[in-house]
N, C-alpha and C. Protein backbone atom coordinates (compact mmCIF):
# COMPACT_ATOMS: atom_id res chain seq x y z
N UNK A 1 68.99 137.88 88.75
CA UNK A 1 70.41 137.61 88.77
C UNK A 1 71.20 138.70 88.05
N UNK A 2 70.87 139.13 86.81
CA UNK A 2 71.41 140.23 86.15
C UNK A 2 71.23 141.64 86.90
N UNK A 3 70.12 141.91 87.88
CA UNK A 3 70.43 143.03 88.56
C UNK A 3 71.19 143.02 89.78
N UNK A 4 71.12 141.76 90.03
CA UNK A 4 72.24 141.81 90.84
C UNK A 4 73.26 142.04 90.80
N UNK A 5 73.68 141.44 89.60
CA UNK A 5 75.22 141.75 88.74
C UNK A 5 75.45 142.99 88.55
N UNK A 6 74.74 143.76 88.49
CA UNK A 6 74.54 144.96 87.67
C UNK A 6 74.90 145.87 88.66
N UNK A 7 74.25 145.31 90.07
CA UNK A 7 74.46 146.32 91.35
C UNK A 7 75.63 146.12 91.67
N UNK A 8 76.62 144.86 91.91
CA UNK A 8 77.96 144.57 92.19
C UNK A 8 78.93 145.34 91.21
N UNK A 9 78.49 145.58 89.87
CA UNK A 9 79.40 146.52 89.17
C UNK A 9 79.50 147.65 89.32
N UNK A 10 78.63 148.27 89.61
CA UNK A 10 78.72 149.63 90.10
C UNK A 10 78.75 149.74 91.59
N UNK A 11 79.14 148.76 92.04
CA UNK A 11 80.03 149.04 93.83
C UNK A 11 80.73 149.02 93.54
N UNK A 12 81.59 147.88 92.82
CA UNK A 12 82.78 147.36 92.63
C UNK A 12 83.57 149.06 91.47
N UNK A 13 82.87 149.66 90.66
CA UNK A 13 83.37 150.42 90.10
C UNK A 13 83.47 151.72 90.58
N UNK A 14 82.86 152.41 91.40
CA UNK A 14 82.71 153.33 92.72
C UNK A 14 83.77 153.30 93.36
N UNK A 15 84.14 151.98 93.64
CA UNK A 15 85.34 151.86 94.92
C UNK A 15 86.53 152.21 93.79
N UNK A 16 86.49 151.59 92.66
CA UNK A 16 87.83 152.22 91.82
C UNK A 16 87.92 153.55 91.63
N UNK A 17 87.11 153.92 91.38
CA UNK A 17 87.13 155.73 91.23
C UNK A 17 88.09 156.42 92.98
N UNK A 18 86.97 155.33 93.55
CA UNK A 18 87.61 156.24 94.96
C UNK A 18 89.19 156.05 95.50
N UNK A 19 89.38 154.78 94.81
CA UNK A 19 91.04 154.50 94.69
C UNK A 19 91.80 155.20 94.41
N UNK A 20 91.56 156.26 93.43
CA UNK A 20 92.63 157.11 92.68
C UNK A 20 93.21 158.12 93.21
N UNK A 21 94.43 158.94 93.67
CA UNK A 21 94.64 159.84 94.30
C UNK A 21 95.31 161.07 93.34
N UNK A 22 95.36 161.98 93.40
CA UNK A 22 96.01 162.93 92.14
C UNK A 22 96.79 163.47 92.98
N UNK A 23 97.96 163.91 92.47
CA UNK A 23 98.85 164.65 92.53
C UNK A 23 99.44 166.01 92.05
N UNK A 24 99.05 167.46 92.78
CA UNK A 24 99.00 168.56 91.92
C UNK A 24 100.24 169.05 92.20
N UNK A 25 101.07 170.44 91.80
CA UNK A 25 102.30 171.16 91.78
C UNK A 25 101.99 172.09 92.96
N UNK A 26 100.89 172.33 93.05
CA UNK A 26 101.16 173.51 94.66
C UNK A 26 99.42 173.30 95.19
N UNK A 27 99.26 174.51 95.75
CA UNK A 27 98.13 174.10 96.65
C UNK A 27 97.43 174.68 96.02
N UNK A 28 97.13 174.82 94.81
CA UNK A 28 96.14 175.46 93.71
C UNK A 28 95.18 173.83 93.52
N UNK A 29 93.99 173.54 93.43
CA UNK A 29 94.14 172.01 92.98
C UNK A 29 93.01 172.02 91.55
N UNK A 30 93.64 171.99 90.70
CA UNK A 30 93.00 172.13 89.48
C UNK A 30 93.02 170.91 88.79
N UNK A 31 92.05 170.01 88.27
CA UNK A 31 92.48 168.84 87.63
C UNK A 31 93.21 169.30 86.43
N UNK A 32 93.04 170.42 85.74
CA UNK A 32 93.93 170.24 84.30
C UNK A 32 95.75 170.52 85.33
N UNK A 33 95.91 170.79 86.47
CA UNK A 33 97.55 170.39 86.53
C UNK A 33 98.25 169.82 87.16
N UNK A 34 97.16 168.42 87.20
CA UNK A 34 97.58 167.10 87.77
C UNK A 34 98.91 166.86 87.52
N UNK A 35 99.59 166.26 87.98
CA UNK A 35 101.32 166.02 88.00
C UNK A 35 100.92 164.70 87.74
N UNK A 36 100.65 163.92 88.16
CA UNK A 36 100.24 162.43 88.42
C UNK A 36 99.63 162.14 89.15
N UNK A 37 99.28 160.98 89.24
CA UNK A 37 98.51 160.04 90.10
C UNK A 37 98.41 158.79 90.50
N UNK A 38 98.24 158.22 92.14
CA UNK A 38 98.33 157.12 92.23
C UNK A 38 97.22 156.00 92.12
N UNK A 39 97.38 155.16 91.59
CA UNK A 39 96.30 154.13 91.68
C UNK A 39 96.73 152.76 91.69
N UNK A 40 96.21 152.13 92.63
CA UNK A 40 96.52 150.93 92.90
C UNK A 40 98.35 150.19 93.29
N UNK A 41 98.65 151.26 93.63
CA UNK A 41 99.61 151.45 93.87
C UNK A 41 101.00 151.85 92.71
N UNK A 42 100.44 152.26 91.68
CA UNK A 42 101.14 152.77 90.29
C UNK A 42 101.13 154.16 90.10
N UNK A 43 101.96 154.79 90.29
CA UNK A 43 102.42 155.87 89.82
C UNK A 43 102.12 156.50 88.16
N UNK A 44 101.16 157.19 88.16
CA UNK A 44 101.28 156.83 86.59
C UNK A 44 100.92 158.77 86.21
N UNK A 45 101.71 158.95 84.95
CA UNK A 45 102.00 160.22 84.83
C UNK A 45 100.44 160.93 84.64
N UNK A 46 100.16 162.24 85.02
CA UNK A 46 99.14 163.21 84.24
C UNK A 46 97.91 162.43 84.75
N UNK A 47 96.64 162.50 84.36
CA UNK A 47 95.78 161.73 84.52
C UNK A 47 95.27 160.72 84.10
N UNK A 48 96.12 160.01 83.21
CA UNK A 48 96.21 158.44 82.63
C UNK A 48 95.69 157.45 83.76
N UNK A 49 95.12 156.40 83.27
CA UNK A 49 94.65 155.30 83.98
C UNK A 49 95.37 153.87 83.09
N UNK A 50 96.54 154.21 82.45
CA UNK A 50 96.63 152.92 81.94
C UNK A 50 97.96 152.61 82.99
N UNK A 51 98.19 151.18 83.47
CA UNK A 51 98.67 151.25 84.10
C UNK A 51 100.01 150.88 83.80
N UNK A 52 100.00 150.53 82.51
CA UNK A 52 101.49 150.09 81.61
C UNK A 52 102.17 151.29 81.25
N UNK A 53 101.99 152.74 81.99
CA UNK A 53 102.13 153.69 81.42
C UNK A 53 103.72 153.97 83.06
N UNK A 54 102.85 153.38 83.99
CA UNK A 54 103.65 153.74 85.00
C UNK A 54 105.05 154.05 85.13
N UNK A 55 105.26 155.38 86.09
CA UNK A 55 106.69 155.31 86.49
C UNK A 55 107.49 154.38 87.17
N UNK A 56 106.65 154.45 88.57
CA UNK A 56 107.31 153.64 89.42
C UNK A 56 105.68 153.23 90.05
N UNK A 57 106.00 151.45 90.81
CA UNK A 57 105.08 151.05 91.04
C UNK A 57 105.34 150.61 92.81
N UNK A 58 104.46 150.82 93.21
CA UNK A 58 104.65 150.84 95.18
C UNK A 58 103.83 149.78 95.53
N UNK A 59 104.43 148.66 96.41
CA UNK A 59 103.74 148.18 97.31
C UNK A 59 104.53 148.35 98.51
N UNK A 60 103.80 147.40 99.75
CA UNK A 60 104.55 147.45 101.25
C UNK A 60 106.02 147.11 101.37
N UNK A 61 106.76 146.52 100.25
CA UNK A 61 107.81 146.21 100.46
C UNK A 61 109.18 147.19 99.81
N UNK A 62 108.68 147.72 98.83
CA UNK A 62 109.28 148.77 98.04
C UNK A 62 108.72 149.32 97.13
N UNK A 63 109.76 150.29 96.31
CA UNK A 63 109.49 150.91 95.12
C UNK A 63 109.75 150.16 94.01
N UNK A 64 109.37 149.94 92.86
CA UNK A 64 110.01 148.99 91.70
C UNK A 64 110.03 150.31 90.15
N UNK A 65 110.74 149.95 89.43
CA UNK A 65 111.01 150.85 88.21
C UNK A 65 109.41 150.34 87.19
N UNK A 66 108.92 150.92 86.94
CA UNK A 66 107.98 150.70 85.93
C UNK A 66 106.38 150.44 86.57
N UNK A 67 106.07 149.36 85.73
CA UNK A 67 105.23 148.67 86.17
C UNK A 67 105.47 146.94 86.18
N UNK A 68 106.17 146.98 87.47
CA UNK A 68 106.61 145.48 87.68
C UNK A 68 106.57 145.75 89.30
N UNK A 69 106.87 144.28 89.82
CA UNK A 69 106.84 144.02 91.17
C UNK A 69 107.91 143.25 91.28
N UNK A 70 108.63 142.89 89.49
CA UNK A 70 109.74 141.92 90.34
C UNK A 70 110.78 142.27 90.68
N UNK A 71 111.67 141.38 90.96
CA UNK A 71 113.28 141.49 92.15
C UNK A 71 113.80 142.17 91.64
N UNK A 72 113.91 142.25 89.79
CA UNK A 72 115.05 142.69 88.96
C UNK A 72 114.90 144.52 88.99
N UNK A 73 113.65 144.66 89.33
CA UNK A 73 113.73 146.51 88.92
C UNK A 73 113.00 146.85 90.23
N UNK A 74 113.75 146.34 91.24
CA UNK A 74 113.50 147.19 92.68
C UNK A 74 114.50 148.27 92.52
N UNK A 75 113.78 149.69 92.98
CA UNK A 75 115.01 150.89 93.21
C UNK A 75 114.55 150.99 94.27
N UNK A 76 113.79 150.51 95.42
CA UNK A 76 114.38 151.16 96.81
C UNK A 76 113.31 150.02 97.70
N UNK A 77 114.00 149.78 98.59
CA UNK A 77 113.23 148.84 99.73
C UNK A 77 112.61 149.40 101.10
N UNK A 78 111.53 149.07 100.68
CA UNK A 78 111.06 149.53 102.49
C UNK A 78 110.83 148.96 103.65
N UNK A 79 111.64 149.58 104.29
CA UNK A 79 111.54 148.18 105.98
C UNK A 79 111.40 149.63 106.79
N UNK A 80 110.74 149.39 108.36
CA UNK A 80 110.51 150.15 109.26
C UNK A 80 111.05 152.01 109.04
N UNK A 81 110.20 152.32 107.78
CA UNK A 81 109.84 153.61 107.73
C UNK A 81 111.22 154.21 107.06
N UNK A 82 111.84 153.49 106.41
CA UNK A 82 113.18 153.67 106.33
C UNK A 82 113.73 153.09 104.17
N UNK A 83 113.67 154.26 103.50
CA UNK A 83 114.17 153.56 102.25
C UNK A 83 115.24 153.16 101.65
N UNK A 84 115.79 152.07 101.55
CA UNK A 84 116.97 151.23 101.31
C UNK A 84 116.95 151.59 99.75
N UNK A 85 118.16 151.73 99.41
CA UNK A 85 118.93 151.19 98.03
C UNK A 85 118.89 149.90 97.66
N UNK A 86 117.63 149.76 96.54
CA UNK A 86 118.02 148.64 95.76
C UNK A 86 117.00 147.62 96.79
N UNK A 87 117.75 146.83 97.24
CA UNK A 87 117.25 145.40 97.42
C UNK A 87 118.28 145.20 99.22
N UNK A 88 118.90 146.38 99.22
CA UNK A 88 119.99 146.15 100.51
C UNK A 88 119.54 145.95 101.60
N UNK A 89 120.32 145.50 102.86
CA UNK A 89 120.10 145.08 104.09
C UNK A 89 120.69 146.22 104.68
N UNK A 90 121.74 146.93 104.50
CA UNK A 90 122.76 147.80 105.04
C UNK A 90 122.53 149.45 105.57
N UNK A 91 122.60 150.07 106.86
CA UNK A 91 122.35 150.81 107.15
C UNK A 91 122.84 151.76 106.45
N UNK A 92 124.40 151.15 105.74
CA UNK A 92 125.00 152.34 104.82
C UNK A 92 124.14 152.72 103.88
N UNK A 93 123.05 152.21 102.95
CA UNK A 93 122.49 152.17 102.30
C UNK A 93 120.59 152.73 102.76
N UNK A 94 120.94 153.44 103.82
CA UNK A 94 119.44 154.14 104.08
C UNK A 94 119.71 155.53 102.73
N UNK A 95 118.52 155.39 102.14
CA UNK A 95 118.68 156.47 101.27
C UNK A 95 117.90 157.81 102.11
N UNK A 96 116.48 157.46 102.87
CA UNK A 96 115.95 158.36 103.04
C UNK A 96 115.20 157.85 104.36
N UNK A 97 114.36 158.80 105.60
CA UNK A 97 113.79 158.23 106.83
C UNK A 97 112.35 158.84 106.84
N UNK A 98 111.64 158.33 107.40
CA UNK A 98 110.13 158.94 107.38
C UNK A 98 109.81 158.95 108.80
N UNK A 99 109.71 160.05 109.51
CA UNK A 99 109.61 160.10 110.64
C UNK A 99 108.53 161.48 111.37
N UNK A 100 107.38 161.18 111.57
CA UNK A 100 106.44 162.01 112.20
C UNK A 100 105.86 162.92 111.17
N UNK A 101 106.10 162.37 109.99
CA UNK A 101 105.16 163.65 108.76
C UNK A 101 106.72 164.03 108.10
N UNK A 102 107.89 163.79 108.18
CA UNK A 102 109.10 164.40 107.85
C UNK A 102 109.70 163.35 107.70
N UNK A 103 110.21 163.78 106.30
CA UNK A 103 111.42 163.38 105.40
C UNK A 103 112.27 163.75 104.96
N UNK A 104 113.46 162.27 106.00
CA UNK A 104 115.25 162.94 106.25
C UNK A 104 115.73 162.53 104.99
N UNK A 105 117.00 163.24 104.74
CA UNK A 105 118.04 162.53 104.36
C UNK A 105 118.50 161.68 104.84
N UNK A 106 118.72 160.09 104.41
CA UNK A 106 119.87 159.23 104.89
C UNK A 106 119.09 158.63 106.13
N UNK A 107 119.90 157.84 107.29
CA UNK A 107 119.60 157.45 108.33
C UNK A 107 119.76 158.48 109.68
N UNK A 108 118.79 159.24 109.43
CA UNK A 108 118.86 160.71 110.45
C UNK A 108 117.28 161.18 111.00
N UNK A 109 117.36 161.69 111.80
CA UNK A 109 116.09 162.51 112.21
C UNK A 109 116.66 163.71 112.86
N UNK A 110 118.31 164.34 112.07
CA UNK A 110 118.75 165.47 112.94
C UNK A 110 117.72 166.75 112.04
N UNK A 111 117.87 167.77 112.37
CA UNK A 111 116.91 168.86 111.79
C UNK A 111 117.48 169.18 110.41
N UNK A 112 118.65 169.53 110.32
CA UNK A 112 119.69 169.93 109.00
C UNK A 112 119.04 169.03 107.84
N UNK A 113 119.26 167.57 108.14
CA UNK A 113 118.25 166.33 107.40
C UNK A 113 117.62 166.46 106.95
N UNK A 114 116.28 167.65 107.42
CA UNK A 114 115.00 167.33 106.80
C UNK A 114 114.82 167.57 105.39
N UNK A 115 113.91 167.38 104.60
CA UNK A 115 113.88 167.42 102.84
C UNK A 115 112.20 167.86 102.92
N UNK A 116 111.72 167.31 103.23
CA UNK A 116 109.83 167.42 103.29
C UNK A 116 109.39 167.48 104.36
N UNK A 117 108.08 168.03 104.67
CA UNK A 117 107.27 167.50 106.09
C UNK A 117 105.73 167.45 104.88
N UNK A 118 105.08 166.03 105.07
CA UNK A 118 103.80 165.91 104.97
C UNK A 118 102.78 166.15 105.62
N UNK A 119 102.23 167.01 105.81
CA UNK A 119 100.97 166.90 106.20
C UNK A 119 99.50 167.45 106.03
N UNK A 120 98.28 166.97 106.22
CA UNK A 120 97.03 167.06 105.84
C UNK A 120 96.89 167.04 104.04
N UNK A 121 98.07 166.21 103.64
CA UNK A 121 97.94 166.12 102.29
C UNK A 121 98.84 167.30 101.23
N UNK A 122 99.44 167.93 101.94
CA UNK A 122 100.39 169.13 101.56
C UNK A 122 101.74 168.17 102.04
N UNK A 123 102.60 168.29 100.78
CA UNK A 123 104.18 168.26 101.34
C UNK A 123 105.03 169.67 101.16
N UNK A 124 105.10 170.07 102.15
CA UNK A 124 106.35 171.16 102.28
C UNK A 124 107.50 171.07 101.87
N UNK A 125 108.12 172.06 101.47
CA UNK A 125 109.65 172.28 101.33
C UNK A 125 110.55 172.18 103.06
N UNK A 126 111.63 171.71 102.88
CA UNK A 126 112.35 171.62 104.40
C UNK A 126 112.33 173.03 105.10
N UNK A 127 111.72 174.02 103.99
CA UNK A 127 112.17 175.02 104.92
C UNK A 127 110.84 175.73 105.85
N UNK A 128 109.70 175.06 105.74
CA UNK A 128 108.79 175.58 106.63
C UNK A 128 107.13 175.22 106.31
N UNK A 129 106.19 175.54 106.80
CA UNK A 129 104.65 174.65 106.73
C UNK A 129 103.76 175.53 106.36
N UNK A 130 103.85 176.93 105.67
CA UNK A 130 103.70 177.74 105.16
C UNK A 130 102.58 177.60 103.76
N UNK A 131 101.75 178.51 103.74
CA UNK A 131 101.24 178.03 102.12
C UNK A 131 102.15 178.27 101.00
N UNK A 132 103.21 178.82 101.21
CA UNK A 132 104.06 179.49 100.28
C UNK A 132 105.25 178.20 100.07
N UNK A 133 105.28 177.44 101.12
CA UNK A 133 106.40 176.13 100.66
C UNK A 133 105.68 174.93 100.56
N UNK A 134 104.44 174.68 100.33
CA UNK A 134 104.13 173.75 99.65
C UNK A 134 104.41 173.47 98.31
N UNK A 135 105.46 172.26 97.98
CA UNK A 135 105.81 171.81 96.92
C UNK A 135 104.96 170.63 95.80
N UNK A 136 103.68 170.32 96.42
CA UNK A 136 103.22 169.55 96.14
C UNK A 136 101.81 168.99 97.03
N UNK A 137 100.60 168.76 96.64
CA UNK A 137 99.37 168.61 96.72
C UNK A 137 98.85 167.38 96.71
N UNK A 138 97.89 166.14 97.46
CA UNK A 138 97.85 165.60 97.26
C UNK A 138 96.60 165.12 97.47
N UNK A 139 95.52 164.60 96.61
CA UNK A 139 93.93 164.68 96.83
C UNK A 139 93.60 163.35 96.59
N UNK A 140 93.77 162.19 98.08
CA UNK A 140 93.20 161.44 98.39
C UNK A 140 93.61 160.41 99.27
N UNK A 141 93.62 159.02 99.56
CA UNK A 141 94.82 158.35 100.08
C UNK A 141 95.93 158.27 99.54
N UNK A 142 97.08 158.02 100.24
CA UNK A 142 98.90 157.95 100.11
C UNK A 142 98.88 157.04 101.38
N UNK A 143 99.88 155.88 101.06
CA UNK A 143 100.57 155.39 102.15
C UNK A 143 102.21 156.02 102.11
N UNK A 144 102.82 155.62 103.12
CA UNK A 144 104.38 155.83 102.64
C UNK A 144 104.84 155.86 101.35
N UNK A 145 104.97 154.62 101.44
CA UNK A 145 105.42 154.07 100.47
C UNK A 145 105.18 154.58 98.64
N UNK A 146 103.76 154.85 98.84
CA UNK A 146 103.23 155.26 97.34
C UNK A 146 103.55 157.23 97.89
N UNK A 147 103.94 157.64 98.62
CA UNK A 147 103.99 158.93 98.54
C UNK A 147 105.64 159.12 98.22
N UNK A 148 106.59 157.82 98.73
CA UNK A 148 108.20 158.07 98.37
C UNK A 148 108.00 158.08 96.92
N UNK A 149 107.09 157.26 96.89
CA UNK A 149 107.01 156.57 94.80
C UNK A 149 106.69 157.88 94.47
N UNK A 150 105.73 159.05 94.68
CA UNK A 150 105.38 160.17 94.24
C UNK A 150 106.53 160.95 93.66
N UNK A 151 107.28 160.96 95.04
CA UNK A 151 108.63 162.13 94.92
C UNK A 151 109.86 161.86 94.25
N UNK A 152 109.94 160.39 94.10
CA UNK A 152 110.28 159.87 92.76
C UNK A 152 110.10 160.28 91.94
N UNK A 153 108.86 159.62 91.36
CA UNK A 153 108.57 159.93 89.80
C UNK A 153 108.58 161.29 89.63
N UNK A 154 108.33 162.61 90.25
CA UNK A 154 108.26 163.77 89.85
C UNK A 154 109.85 164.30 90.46
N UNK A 155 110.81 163.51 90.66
CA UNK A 155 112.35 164.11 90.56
C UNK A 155 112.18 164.74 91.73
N UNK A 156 112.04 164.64 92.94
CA UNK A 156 112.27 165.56 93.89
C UNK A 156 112.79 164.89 94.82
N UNK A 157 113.44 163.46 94.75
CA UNK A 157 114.24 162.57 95.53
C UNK A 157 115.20 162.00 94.97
């Protein structure tokens, strides 16, 4: 019974390791210049694992300030690929759009709009897919949602 236990902890602790995603400053990927990292859907600065440390915390429904999930410290809502202000219903209130690897300003997918393009784990600068405009690195899973939380916490939204 105890090796059994023993084997479930080290699955169960494997899969946490593999949870973690880091976040570097360019396409150099060095762990000493981790920016942050996500885990479990917490934003949490540098390579810290505590999770009371968090900036901002992501699930499917939004972004929240800290490490909370409740109503009171939502800063941005997510409905169909699209981040709301706050807790709003209102199109006036699209802050930002996620559309094909690219991220608009506002409620747009015109070109002028664009701010980022994600892809293969590189986010670009709006101005091109270049190794030279990668603004940011990212080494592991990201959903939406925890990648808006990224550009958050490191001020680039």
């Amino acid at each position: 019974m105890i090796r059994y236990f023993l084997f479930l902890l080290c699955v169960f602790s494997f899969e946490m390791a593999d949870a973690q995603t880091y976040v570097y400053p360019d396409r150099d990927i060095m762990f000493s210049d981790v920016i942050c990292n996500v885990s479990g859907g917490h934003v949490i600065p540098g390579t810290s694992v505590m999770w009371n440390e968090a900036l901002v915390t992501c699930d499917e429904r939004g972004v929240y300030e800290g490490f909370s999930t409740s109503t009171f410290d939502v800063l941005f809502r997510f409905e169909n690929n699209q981040l709301y202000l706050g807790e709003s219903i209102f199109s006036s209130d699209i802050m930002y759009t996620f559309n094909n690897g690219i991220i608009y300003r506002g409620d747009s997918t015109f070109p002028l709009d664009k701010l980022y393009t994600f892809k293969e784990g590189y986010v670009y600068s709006a101005d091109g897919e270049s190794v030279f405009d990668v603004v940011l690195a990212i080494d592991g899973p990201i959903t939406i949602v925890e990648l808006f939380g990224v550009l958050l916490a490191t001020e680039m939204l």
